[in-house]
N, C-alpha and C. Protein backbone atom coordinates (compact mmCIF):
# COMPACT_ATOMS: atom_id res chain seq x y z
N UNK A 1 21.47 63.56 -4.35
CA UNK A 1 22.40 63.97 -5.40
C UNK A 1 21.68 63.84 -6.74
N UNK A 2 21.68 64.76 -7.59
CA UNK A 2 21.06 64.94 -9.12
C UNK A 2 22.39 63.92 -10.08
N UNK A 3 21.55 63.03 -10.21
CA UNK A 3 22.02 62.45 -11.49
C UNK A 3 21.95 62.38 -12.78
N UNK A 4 21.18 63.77 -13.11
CA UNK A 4 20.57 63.80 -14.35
C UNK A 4 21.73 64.23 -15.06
N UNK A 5 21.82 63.91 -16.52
CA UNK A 5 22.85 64.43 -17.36
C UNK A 5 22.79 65.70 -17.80
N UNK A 6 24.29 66.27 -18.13
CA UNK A 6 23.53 67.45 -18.63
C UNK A 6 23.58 67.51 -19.88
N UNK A 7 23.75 68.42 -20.40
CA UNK A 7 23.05 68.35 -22.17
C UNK A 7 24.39 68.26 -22.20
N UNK A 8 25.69 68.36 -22.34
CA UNK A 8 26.80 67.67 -23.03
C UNK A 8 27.20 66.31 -22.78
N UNK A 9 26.36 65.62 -21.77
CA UNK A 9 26.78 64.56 -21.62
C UNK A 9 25.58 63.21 -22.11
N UNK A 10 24.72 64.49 -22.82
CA UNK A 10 23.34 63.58 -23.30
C UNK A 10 24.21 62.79 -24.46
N UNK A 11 23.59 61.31 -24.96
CA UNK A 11 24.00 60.51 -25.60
C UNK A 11 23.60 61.48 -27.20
N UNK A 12 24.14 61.30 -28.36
CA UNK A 12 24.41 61.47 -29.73
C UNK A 12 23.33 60.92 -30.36
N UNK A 13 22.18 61.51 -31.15
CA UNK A 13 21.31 60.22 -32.11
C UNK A 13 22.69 59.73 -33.01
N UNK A 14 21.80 58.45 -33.21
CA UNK A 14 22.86 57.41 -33.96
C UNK A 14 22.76 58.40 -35.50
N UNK A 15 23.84 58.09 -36.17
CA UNK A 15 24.29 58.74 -37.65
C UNK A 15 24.50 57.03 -38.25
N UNK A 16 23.75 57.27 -39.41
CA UNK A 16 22.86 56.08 -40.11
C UNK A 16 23.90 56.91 -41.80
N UNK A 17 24.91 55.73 -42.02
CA UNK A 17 25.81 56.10 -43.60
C UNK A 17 24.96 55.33 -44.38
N UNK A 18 24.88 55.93 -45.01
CA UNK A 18 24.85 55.40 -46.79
C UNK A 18 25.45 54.32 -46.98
N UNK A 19 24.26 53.19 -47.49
CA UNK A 19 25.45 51.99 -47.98
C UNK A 19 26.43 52.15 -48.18
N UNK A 20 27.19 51.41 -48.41
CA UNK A 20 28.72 51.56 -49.95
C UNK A 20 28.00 50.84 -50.57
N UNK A 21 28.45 51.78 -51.58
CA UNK A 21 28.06 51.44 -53.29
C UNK A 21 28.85 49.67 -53.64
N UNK A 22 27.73 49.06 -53.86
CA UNK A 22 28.74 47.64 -54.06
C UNK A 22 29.34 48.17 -55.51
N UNK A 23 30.39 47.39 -55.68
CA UNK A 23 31.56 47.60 -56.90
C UNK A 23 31.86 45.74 -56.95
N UNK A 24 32.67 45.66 -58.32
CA UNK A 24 33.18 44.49 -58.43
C UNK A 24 34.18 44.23 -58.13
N UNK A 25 34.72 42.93 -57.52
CA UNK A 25 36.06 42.90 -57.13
C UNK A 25 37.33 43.60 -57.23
N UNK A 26 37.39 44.12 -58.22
CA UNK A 26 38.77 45.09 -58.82
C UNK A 26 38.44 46.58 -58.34
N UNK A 27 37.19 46.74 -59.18
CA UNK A 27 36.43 48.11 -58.50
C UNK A 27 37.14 48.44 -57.18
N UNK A 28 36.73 47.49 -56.19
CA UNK A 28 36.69 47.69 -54.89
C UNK A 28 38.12 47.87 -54.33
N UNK A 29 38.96 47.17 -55.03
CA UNK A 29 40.73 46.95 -54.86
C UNK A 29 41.12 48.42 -55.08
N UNK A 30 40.60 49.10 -56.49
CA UNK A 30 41.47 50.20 -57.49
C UNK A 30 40.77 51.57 -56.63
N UNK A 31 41.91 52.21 -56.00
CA UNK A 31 40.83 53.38 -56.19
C UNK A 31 40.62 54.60 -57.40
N UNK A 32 40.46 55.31 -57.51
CA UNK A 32 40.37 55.98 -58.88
C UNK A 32 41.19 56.41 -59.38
N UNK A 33 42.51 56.85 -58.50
CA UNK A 33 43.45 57.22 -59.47
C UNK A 33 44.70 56.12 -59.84
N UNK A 34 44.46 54.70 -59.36
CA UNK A 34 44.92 53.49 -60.26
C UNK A 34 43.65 53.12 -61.27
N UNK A 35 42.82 53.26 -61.25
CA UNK A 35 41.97 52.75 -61.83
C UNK A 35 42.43 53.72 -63.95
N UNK A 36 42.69 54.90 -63.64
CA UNK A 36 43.16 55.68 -64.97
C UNK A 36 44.66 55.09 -65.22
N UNK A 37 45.24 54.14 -64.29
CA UNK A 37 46.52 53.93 -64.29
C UNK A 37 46.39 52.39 -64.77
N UNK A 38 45.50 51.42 -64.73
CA UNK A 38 45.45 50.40 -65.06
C UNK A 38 44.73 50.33 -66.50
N UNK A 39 43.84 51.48 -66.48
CA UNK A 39 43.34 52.14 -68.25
C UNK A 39 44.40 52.06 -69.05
N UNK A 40 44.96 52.84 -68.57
CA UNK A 40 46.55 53.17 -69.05
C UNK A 40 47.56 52.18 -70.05
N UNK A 41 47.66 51.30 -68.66
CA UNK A 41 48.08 50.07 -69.08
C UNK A 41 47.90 49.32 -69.82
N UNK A 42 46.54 48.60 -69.73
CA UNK A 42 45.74 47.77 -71.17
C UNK A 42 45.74 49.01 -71.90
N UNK A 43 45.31 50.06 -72.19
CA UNK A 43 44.78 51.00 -73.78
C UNK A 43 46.78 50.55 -74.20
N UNK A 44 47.78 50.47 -73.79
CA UNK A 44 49.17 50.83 -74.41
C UNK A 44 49.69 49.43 -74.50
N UNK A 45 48.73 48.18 -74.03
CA UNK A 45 49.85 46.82 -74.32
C UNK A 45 48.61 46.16 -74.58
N UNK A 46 47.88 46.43 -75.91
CA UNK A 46 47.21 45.08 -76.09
C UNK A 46 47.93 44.01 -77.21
N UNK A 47 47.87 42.72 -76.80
CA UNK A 47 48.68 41.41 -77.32
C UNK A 47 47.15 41.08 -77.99
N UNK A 48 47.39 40.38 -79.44
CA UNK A 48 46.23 41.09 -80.33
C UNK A 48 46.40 39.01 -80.93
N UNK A 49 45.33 38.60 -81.24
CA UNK A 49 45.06 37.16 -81.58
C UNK A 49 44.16 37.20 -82.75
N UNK A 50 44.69 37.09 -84.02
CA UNK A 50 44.23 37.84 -85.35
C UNK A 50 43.69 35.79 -85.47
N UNK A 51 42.44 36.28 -85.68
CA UNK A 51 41.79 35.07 -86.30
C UNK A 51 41.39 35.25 -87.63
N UNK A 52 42.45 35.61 -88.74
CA UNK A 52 42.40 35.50 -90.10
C UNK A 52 40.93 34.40 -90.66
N UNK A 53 40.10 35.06 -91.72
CA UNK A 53 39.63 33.68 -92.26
C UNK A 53 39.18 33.85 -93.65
N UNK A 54 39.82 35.23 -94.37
CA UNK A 54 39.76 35.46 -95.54
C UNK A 54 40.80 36.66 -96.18
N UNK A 55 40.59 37.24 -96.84
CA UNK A 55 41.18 38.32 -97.46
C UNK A 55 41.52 39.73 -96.61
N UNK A 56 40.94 40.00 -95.32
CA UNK A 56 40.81 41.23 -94.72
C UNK A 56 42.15 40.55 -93.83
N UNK A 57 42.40 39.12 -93.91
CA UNK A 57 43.59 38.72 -92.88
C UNK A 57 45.09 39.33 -93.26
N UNK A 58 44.98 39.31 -95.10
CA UNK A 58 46.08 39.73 -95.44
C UNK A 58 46.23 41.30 -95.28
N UNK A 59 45.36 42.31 -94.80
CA UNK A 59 45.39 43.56 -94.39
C UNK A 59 45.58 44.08 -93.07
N UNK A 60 45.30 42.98 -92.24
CA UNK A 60 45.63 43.31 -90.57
C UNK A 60 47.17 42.67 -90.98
N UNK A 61 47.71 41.73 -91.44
CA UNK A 61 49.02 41.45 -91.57
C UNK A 61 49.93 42.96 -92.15
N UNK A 62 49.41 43.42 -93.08
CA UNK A 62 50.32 44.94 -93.28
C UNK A 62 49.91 45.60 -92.99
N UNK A 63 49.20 46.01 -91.97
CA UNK A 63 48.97 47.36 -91.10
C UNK A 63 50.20 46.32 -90.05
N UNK A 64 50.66 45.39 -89.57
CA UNK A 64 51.61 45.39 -88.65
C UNK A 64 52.88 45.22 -89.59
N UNK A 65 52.90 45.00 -90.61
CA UNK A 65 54.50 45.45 -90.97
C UNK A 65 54.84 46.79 -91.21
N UNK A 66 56.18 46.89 -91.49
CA UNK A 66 57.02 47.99 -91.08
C UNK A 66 56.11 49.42 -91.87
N UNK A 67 55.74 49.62 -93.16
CA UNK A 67 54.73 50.67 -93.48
C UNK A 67 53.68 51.26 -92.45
N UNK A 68 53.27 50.39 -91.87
CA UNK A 68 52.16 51.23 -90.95
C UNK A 68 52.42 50.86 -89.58
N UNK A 69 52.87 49.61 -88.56
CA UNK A 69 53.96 49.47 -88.02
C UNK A 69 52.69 49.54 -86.49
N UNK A 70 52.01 49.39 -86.55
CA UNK A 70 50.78 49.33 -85.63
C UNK A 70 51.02 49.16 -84.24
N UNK A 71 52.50 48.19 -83.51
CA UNK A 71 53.16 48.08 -83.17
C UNK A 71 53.65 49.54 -82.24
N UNK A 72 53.70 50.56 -82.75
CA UNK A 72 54.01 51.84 -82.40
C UNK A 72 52.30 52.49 -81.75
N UNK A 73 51.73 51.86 -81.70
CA UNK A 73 50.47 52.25 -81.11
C UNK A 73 50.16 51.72 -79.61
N UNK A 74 50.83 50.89 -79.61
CA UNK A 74 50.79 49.56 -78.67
C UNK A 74 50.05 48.53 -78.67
N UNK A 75 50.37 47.89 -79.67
CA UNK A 75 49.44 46.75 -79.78
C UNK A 75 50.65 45.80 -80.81
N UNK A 76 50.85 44.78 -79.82
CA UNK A 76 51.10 43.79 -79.96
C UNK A 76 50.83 42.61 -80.84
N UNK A 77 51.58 42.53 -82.40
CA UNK A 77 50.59 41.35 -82.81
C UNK A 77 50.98 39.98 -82.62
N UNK A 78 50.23 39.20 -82.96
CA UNK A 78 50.36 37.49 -83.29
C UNK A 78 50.84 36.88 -81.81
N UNK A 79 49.98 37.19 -80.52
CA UNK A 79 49.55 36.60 -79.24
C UNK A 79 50.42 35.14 -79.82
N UNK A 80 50.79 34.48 -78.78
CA UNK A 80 51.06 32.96 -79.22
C UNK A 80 49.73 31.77 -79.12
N UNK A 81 48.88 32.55 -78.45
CA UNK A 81 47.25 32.02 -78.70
C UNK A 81 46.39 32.73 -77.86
N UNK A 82 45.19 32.20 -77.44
CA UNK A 82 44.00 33.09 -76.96
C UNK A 82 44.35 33.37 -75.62
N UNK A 83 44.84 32.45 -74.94
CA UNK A 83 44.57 32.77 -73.59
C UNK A 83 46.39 33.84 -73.52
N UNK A 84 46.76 33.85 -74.30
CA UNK A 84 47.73 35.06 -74.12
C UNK A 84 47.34 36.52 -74.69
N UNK A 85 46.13 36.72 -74.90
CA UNK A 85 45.75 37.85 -75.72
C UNK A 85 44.41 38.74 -74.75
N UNK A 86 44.92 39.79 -75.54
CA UNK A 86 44.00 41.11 -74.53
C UNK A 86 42.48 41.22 -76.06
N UNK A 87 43.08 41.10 -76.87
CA UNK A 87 42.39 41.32 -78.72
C UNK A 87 42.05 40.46 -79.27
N UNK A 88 40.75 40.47 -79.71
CA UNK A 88 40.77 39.29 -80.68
C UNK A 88 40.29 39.94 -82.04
N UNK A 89 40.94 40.39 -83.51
CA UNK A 89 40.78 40.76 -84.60
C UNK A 89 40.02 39.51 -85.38
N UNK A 90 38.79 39.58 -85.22
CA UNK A 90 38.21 39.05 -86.45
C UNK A 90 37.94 39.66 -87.62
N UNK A 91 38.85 38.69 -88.88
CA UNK A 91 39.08 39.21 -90.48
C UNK A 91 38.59 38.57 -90.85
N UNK A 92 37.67 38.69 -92.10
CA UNK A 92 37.19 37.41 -92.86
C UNK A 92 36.11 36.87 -92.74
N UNK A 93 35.23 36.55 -93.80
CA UNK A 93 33.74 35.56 -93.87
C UNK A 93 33.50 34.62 -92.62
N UNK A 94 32.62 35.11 -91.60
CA UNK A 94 32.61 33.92 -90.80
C UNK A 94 31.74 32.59 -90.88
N UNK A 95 31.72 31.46 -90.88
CA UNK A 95 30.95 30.24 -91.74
C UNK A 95 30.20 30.14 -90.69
N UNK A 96 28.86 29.35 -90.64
CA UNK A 96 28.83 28.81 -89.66
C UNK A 96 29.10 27.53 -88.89
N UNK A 97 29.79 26.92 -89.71
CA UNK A 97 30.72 25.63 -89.22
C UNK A 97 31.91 26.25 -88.41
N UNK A 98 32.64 27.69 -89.00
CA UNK A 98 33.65 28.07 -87.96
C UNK A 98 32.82 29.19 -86.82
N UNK A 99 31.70 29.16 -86.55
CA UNK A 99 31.06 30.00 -85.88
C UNK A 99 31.55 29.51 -84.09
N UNK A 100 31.29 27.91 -83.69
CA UNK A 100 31.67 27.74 -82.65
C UNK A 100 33.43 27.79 -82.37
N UNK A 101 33.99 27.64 -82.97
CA UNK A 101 35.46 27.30 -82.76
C UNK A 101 35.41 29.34 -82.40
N UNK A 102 35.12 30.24 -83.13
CA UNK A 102 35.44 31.89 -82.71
C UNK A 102 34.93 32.05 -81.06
N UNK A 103 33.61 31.33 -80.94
CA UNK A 103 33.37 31.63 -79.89
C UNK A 103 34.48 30.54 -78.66
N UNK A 104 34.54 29.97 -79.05
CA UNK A 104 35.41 28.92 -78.02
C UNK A 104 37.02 29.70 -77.71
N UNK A 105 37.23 30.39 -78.53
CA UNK A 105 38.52 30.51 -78.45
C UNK A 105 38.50 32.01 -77.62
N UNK A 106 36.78 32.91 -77.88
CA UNK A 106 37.03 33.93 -76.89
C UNK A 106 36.71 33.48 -76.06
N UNK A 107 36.39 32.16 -75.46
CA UNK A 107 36.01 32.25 -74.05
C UNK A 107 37.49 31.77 -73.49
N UNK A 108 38.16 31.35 -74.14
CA UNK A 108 39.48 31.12 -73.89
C UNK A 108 40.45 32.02 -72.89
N UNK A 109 39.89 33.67 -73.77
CA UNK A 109 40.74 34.79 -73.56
C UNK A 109 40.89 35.54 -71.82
N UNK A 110 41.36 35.87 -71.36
CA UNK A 110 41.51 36.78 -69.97
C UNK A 110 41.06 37.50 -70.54
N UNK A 111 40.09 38.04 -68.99
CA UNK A 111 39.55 39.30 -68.91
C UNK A 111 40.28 40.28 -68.40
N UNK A 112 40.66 41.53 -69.32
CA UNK A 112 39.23 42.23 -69.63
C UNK A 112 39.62 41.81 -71.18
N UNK A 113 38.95 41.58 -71.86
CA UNK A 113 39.22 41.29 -73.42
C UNK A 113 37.93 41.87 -74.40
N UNK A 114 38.55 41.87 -75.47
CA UNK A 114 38.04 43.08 -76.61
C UNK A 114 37.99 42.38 -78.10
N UNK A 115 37.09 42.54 -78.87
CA UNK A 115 37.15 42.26 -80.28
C UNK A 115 36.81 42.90 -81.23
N UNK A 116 38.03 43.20 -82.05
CA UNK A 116 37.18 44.24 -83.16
C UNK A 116 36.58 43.68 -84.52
N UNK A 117 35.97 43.85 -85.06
CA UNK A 117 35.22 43.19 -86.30
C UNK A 117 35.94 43.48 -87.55
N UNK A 118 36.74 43.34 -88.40
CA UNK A 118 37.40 43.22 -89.25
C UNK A 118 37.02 43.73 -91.05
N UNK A 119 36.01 44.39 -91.29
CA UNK A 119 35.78 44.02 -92.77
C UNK A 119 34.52 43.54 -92.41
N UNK A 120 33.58 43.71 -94.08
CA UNK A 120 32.53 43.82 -93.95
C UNK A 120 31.84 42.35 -93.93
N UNK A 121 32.53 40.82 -94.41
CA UNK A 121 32.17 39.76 -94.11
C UNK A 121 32.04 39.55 -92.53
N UNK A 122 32.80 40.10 -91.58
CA UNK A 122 33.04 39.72 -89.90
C UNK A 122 31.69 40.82 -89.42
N UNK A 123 31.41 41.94 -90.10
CA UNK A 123 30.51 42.75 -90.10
C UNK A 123 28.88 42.04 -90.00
N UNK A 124 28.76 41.97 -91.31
CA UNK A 124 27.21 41.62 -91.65
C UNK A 124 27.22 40.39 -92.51
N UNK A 125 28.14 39.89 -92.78
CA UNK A 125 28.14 38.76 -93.81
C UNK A 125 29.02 39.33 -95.35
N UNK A 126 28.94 40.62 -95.41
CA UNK A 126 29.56 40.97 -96.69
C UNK A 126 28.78 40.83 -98.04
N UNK A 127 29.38 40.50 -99.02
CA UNK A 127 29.28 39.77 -100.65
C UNK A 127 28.00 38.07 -100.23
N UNK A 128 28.38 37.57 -98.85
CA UNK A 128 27.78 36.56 -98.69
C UNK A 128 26.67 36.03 -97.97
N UNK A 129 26.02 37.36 -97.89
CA UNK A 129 25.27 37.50 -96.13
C UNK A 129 24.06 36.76 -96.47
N UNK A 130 23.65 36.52 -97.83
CA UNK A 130 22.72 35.53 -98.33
C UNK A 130 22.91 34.32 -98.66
N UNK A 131 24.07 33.83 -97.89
CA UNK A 131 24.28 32.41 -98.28
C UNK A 131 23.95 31.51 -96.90
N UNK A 132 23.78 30.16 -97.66
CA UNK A 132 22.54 29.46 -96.07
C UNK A 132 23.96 28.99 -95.25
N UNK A 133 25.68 29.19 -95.71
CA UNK A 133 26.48 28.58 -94.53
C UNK A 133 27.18 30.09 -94.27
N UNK A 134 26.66 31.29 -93.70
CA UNK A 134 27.70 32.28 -93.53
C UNK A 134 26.86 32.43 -92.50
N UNK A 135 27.55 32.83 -91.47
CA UNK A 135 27.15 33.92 -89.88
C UNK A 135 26.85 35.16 -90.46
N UNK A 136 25.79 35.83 -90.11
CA UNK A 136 25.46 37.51 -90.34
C UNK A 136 26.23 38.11 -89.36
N UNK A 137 27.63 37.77 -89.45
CA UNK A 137 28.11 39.20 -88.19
C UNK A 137 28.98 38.40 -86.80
N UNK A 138 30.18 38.44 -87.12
CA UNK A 138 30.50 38.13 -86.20
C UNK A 138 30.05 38.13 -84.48
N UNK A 139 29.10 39.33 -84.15
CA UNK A 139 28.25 39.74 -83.35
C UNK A 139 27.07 38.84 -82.93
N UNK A 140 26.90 37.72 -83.89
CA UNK A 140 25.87 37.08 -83.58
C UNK A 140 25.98 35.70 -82.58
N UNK A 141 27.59 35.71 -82.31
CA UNK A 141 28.23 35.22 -81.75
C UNK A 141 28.90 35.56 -80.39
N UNK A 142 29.82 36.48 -80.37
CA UNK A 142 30.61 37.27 -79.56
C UNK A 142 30.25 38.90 -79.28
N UNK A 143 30.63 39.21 -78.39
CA UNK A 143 29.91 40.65 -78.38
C UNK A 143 31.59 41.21 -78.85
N UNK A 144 31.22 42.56 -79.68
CA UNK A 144 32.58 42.98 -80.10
C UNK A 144 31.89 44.47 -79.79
N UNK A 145 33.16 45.34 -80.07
CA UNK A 145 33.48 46.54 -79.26
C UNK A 145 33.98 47.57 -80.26
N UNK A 146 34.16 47.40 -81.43
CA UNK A 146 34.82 48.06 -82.60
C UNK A 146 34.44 47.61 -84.00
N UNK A 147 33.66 48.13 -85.02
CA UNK A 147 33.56 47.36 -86.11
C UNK A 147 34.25 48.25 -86.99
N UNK A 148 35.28 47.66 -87.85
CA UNK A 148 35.83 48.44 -89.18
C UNK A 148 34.87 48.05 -90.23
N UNK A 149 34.42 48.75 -91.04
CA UNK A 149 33.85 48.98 -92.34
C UNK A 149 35.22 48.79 -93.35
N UNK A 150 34.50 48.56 -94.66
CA UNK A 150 35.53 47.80 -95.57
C UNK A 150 35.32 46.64 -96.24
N UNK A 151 35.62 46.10 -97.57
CA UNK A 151 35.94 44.83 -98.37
C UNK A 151 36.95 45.50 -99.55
N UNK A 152 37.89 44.68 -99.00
CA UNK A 152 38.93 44.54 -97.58
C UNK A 152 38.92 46.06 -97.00
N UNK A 153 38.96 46.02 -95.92
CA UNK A 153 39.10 47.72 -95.04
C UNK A 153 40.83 47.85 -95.65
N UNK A 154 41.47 48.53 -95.53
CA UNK A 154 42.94 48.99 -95.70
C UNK A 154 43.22 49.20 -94.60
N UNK A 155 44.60 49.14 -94.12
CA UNK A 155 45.15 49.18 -93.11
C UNK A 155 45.62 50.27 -92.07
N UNK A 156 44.70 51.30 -93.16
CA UNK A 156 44.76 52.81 -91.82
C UNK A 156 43.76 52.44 -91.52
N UNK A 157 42.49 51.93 -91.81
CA UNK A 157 41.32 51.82 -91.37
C UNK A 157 41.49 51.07 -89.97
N UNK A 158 42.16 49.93 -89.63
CA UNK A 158 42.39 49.35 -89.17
C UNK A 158 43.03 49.69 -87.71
N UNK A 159 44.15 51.16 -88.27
CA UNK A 159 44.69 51.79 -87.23
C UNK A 159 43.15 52.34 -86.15
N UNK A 160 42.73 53.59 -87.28
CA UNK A 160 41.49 54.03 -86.79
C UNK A 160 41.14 52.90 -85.83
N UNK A 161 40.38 51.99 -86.06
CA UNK A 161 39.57 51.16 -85.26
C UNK A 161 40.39 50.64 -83.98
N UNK A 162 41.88 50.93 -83.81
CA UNK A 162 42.77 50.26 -82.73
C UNK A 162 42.70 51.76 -81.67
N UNK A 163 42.32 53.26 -82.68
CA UNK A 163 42.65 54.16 -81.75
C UNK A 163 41.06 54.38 -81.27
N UNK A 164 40.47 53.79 -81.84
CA UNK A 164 38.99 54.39 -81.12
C UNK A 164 38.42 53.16 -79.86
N UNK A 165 39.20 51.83 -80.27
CA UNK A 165 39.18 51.07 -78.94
C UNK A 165 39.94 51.45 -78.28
N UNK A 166 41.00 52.17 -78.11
CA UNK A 166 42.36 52.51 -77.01
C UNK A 166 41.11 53.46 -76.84
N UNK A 167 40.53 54.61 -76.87
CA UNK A 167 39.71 55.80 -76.31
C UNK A 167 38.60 55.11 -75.55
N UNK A 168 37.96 53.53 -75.97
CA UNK A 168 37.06 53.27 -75.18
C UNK A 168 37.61 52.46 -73.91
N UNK A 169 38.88 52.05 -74.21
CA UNK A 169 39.73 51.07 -72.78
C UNK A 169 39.70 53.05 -71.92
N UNK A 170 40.43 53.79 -72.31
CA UNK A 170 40.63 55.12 -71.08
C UNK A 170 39.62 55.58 -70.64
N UNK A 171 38.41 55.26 -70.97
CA UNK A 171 37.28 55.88 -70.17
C UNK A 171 36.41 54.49 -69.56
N UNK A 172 37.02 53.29 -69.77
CA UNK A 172 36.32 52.29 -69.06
C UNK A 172 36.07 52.51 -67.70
N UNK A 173 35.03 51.66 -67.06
CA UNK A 173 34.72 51.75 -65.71
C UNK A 173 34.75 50.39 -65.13
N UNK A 174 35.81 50.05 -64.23
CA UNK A 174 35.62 48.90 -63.84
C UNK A 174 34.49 48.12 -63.35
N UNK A 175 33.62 49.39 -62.57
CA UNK A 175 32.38 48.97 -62.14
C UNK A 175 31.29 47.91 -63.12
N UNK A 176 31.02 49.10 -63.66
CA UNK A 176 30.21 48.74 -64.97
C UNK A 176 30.82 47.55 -65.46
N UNK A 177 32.00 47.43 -66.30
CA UNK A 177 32.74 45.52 -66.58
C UNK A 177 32.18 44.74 -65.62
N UNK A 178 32.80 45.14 -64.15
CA UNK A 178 33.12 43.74 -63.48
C UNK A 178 31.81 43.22 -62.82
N UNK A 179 31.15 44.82 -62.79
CA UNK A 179 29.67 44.43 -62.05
C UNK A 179 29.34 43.69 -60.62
N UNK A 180 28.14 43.19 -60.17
CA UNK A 180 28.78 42.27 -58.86
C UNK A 180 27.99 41.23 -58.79
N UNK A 181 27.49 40.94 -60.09
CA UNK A 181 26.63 39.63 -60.47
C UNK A 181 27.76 38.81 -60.75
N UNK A 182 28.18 37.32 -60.41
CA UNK A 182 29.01 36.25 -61.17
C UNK A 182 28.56 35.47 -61.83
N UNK A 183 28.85 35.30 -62.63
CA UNK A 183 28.42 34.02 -63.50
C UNK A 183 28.45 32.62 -62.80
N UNK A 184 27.52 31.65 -62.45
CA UNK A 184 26.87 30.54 -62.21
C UNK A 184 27.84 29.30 -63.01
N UNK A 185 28.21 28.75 -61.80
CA UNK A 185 29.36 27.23 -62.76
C UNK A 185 28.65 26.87 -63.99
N UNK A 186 27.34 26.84 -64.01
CA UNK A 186 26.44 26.22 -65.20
C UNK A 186 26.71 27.04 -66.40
N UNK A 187 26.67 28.51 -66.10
CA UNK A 187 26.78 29.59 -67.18
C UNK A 187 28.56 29.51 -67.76
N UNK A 188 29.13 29.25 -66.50
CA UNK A 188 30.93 29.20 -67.09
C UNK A 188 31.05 27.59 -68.04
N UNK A 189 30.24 26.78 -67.63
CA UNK A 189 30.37 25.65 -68.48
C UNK A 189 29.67 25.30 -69.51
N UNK A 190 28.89 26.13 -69.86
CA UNK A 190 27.97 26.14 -70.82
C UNK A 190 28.78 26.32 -72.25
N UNK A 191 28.59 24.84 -73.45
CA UNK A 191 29.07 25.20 -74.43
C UNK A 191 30.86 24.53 -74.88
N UNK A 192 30.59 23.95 -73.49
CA UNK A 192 32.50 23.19 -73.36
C UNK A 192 32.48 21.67 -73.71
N UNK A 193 33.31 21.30 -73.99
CA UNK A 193 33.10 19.69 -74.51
C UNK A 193 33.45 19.16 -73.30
N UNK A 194 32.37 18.38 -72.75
CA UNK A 194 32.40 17.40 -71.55
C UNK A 194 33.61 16.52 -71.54
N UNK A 195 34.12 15.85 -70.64
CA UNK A 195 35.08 14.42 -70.81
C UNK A 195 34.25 13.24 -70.99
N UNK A 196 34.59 12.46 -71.58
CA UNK A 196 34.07 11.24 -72.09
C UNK A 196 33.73 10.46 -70.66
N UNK A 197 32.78 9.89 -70.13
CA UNK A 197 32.49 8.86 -69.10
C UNK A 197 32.46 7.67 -69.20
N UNK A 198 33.69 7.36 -68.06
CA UNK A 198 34.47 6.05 -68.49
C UNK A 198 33.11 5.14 -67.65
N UNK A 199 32.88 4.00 -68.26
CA UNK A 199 31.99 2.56 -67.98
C UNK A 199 32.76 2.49 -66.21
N UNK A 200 31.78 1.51 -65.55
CA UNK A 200 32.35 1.28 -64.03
C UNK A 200 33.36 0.42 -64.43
N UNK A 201 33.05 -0.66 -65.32
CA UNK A 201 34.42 -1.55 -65.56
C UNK A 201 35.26 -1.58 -65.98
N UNK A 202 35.50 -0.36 -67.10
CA UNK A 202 36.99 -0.25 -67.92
C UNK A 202 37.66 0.50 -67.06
N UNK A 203 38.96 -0.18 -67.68
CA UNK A 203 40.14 -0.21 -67.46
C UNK A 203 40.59 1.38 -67.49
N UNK A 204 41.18 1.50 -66.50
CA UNK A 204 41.52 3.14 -66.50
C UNK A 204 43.14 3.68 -67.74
């Protein structure tokens, strides 16, 4: 008896796929058409954490009252603090004595989070960029995503800079954000005030 196979019953060469593309956790969750739907979402509800620290503070304050009403854009002002905020508006000369407290308070914030630069002191230093206690730039600190021009910018300016970050949240890519490198416990603790270490003998 012939046991040979015949050609429809010959075995298949193996079919060899293409990796998957690694993505970052969310990446991998969203598929693309939540992914324009979660854009969506953050570009129309950002809760905004105005870290006032000069004169450009009193101009993000009336771009949200009723005249320009910013509010109608979707953006949310005066977060009840950092870790409730999508925004962080830096206004104002940054020192470098208040240089760590800006950064502490964005590491504070949920991701995905955003900062726009406020006026030309949060910019480059401003009127003061030659003085030996001012930060050159809020940037030298935090990475920010929007800079308004200005001393003091005015408060359409301000709009501008809320609608050209809402255009960069709708074309975000989760990929690209979330990436699929994590940050290292050492790198998440880097920069935090330790707890004090209690002696073996005191008293708890």
């Amino acid at each position: 008896m012939d046991v040979t196979p015949t050609p429809s019953e010959t075995p298949a060469e193996p079919v060899y796929l293409p990796e998957p593309k690694r993505l970052g956790a969310l990446a991998r969750l969203a598929p693309e058409p939540m992914k324009v739907v979660l854009n969506w979402g953050r570009r129309y509800s950002l809760w905004v954490f105005n870290f006032g620290l000069a004169c450009c503070a009193i101009e993000f304050i009336a771009a949200s009252m009723a005249r320009h009403d910013f509010i109608r854009l979707g953006v949310i002002p005066f977060a009840p603090g950092p870790r409730q905020a999508d925004l962080m508006v830096v206004s104002g000369t940054v020192t470098d004595k208040m240089a760590p407290a800006v950064k502490r308070l964005y590491e504070q914030m949920p991701e995905p989070k955003y900062v726009i630069s406020f006026g030309a002191c949060s910019n480059c230093g401003g009127p003061y960029w030659d003085s030996y206690s001012v930060t050159k730039g809020v940037d030298q600190i935090i990475p920010v995503d929007v800079y308004v021009p200005g001393c003091p910018p005015r408060p359409e300016a301000l709009l501008q800079g809320i609608l050209k970050l809402q255009e960069k949240i709708a074309r975000e890519s989760l990929e690209e954000r979330y990436g699929t490198t994590r940050p290292s416990t050492a790198a998440l603790q880097s920069g935090l005030v330790q707890p004090p270490v209690k002696a073996s003998g005191e008293d708890r």
